[in-house]
C-alpha atoms as a PDB file:
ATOM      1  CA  UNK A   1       2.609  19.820  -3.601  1.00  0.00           C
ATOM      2  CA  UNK A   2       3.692  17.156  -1.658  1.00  0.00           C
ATOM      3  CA  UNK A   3       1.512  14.838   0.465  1.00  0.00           C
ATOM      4  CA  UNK A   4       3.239  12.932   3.530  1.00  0.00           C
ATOM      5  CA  UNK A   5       2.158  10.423   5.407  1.00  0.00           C
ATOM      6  CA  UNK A   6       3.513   9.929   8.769  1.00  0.00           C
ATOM      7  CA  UNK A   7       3.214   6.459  10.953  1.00  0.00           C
ATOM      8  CA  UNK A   8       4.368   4.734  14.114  1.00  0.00           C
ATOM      9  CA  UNK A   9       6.187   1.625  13.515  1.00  0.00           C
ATOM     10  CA  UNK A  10       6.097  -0.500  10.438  1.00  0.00           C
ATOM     11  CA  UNK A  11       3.817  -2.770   9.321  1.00  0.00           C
ATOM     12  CA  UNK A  12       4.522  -6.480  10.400  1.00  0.00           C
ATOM     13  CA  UNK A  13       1.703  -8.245   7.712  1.00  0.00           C
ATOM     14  CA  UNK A  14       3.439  -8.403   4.238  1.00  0.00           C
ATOM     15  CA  UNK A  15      -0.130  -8.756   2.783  1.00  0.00           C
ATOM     16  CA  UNK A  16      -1.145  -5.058   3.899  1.00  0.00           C
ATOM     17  CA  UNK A  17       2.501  -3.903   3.139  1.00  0.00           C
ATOM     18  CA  UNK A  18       1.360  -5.294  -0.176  1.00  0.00           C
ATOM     19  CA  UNK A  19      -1.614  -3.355  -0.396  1.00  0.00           C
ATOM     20  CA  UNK A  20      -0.428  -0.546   0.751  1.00  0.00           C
ATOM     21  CA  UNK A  21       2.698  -0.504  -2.060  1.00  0.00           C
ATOM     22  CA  UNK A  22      -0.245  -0.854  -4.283  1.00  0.00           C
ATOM     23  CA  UNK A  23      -1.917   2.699  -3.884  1.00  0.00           C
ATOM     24  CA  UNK A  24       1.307   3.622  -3.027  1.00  0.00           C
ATOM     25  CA  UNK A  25       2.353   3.874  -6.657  1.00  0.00           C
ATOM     26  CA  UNK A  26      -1.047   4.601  -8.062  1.00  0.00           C
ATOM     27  CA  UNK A  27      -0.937   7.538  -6.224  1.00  0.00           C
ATOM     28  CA  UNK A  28       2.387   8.645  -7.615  1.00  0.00           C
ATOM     29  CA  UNK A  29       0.196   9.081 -10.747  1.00  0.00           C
ATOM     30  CA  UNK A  30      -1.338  12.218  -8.930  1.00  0.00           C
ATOM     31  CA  UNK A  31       0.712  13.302  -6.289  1.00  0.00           C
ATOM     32  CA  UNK A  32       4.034  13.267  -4.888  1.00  0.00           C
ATOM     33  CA  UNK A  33       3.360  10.961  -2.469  1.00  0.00           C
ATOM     34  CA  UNK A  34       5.596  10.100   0.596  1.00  0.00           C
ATOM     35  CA  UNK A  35       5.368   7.670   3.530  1.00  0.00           C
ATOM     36  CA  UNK A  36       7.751   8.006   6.579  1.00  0.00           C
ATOM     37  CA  UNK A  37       7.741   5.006   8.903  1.00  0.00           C
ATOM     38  CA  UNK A  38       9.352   6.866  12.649  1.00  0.00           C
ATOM     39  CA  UNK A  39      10.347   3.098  13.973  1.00  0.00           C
ATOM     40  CA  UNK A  40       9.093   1.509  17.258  1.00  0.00           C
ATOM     41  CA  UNK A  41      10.297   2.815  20.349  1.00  0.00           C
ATOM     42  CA  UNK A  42      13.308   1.065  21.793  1.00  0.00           C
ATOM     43  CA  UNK A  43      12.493  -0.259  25.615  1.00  0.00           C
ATOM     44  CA  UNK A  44       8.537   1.140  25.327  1.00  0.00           C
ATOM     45  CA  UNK A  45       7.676  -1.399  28.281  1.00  0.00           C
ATOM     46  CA  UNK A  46       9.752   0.906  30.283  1.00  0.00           C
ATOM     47  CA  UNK A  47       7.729   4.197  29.220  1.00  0.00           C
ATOM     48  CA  UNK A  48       4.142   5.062  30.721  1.00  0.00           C
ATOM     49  CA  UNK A  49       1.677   6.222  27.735  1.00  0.00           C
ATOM     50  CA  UNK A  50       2.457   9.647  28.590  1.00  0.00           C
ATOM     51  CA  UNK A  51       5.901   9.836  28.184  1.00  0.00           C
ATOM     52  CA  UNK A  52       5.701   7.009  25.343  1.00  0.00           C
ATOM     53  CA  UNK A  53       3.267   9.628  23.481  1.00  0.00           C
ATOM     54  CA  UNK A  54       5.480  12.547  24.410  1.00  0.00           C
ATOM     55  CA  UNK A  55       8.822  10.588  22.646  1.00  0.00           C
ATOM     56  CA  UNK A  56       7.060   9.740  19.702  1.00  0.00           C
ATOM     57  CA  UNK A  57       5.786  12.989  19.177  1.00  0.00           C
ATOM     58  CA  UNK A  58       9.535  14.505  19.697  1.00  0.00           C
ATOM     59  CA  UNK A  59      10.005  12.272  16.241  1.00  0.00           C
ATOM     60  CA  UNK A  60       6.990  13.418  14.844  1.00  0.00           C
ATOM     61  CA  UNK A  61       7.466  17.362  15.178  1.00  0.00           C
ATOM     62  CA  UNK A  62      11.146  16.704  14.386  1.00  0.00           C
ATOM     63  CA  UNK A  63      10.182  16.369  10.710  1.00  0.00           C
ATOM     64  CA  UNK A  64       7.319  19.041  10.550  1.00  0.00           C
ATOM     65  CA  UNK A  65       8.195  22.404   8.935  1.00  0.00           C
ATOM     66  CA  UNK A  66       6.289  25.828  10.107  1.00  0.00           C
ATOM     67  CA  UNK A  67       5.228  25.731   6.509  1.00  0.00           C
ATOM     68  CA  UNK A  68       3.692  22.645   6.477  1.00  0.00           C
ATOM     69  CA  UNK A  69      -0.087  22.199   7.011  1.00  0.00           C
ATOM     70  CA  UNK A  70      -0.500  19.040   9.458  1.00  0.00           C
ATOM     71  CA  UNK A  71      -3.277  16.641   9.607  1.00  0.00           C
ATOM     72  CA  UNK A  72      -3.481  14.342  12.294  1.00  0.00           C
ATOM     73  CA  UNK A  73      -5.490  10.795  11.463  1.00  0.00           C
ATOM     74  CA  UNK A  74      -7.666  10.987  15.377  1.00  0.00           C
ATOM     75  CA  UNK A  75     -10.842   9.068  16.104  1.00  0.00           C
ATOM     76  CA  UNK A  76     -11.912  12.583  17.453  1.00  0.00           C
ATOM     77  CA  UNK A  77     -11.189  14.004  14.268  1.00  0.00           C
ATOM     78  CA  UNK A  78     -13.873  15.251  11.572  1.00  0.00           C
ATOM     79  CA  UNK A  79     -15.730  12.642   9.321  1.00  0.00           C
ATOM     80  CA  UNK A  80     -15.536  13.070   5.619  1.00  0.00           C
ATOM     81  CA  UNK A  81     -17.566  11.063   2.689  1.00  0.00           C
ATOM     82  CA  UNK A  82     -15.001  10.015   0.038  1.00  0.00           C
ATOM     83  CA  UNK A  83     -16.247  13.116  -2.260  1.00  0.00           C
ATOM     84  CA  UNK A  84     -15.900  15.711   0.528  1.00  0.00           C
ATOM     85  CA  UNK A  85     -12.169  14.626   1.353  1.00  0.00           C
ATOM     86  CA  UNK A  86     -11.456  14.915  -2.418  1.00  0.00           C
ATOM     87  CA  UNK A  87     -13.193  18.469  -1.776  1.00  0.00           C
ATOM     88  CA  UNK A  88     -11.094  18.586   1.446  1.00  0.00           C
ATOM     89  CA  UNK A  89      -7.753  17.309  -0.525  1.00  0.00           C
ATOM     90  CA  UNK A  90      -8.633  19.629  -3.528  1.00  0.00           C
ATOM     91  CA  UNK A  91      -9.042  23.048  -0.915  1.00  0.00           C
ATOM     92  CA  UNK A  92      -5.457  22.313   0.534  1.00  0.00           C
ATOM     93  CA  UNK A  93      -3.676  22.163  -3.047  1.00  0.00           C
ATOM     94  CA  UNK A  94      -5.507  25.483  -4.038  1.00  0.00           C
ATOM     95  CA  UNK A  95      -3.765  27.681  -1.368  1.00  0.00           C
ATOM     96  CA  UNK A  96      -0.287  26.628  -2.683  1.00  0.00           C
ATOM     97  CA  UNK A  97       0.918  24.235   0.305  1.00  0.00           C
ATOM     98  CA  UNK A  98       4.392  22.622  -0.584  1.00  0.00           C
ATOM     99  CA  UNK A  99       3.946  19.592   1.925  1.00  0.00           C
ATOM    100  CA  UNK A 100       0.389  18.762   3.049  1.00  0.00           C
ATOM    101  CA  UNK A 101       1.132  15.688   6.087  1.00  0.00           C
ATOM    102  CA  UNK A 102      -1.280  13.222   7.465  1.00  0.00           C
ATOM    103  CA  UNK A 103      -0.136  11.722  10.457  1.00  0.00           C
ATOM    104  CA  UNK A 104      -0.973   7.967  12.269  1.00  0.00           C
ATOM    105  CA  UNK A 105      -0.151   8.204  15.712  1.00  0.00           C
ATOM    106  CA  UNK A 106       0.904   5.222  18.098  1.00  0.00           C
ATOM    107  CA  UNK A 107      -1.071   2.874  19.754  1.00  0.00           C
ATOM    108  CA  UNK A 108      -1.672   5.919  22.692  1.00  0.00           C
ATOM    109  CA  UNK A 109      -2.500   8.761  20.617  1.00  0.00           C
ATOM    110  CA  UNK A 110      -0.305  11.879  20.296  1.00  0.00           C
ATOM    111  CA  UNK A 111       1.000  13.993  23.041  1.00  0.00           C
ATOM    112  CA  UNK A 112      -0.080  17.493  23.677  1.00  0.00           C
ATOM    113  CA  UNK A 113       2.548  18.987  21.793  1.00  0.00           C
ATOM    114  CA  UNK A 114       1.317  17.239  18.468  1.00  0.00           C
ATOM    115  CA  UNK A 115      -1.964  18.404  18.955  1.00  0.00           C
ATOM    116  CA  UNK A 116      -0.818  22.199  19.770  1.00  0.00           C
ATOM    117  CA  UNK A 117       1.106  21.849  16.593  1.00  0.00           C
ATOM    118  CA  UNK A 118      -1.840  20.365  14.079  1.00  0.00           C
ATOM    119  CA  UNK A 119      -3.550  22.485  11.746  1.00  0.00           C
ATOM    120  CA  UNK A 120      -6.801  19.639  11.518  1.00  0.00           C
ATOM    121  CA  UNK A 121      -7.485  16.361  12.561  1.00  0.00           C
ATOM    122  CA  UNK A 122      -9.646  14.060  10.704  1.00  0.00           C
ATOM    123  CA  UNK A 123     -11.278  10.379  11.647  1.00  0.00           C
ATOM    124  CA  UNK A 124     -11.740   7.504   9.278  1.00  0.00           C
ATOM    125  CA  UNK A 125     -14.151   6.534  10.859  1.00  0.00           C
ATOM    126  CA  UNK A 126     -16.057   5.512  14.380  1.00  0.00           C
ATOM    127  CA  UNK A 127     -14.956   2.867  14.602  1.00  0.00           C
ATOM    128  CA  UNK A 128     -11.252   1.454  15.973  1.00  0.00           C
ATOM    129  CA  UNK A 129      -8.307   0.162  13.617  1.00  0.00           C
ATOM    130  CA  UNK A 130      -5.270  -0.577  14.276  1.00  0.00           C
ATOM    131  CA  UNK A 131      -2.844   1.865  13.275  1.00  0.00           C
ATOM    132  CA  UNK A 132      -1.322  -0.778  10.406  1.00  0.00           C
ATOM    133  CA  UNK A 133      -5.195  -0.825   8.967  1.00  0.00           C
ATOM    134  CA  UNK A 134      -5.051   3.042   8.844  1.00  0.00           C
ATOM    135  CA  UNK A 135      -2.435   3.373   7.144  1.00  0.00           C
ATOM    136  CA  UNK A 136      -4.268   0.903   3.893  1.00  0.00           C
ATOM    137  CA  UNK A 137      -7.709   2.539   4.404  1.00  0.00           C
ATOM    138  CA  UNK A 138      -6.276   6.034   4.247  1.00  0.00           C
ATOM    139  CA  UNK A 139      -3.718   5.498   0.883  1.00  0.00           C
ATOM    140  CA  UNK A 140      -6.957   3.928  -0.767  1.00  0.00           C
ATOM    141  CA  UNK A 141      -9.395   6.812   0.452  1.00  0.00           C
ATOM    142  CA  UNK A 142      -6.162   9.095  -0.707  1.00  0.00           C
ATOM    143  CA  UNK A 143      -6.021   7.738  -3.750  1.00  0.00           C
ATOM    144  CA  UNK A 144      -9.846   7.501  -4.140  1.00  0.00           C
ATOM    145  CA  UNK A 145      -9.737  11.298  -3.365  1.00  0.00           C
ATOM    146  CA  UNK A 146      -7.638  12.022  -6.572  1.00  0.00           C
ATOM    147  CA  UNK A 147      -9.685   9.778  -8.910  1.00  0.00           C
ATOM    148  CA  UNK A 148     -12.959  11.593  -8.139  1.00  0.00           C
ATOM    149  CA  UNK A 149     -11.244  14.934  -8.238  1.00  0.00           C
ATOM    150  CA  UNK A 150      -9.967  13.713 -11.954  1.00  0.00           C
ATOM    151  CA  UNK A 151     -13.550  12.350 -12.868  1.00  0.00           C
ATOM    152  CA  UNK A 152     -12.008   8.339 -13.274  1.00  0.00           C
ATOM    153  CA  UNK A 153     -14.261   5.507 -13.020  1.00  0.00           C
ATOM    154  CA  UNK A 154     -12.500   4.155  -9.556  1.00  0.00           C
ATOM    155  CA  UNK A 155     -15.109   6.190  -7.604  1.00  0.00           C
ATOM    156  CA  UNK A 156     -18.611   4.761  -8.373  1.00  0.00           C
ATOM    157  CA  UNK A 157     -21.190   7.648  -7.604  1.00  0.00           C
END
């Protein structure tokens, strides 16, 4: 299986890209992991949140398969404790998935197509991050999810 992560715009703090390169590989240890940075819309000023949601979602659907199970990263999403999204993780591997994606929206959201399309959504947590934060906090709580599912020390119960 493959496991994709999909973002809005790259990162512009080399000390998270650095962070993020970090579980980046680690995770390669598991998983084949992937990260696909869609790039900032050109002229957003110009765009209302609707139709800046709606353009970035045309770029996010573009490179979802019918196969593929889709996970949207939303604050309305469903919680998980780090062992119950390796049990969450572990579930989607057992039903034979080829490309499991997690997806970080812009700063709006997703448009109504994206969430027609998504098979879950899950939230990180209550509280706000920017989109560049989510994108560290969810490789490490990726990454966390394989070393419990392995039994390593990284995860202290």
């Amino acid at each position: 299986m493959t496991i994709k992560l999909v973002c809005i715009g790259k990162t512009d703090k080399k000390e998270l890209e650095d962070l993020i390169d970090i579980y980046f590989a680690r995770l390669q240890h598991y998983v084949k992991f992937e990260l696909e940075i869609i790039p900032d819309l050109k002229k957003a000023k110009n765009l209302d949140e609707n139709q800046q949601k709606a353009k970035e979602g045309e770029l996010i659907l573009a490179g979802v398969q019918n196969a593929d199970f889709m996970v949207l990263l939303d604050e309305n999403g469903k919680q998980f404790s780090s062992e119950s999204f390796s049990e969450y993780i572990q579930k989607r591997m057992n039903t034979g998935l080829k490309r499991l994606i997690f997806v970080i929206g812009g700063p709006y959201g997703f448009s109504p197509e994206v969430y027609q399309r998504a098979n879950s959504k899950i939230s990180l947590s209550k509280m706000t991050f920017s989109h560049q934060m989510v994108r560290l906090f969810f490789t490490e709580q990726l990454y966390r999810a394989f070393t419990i599912l392995k039994n390593e020390p990284y995860h202290h119960r």
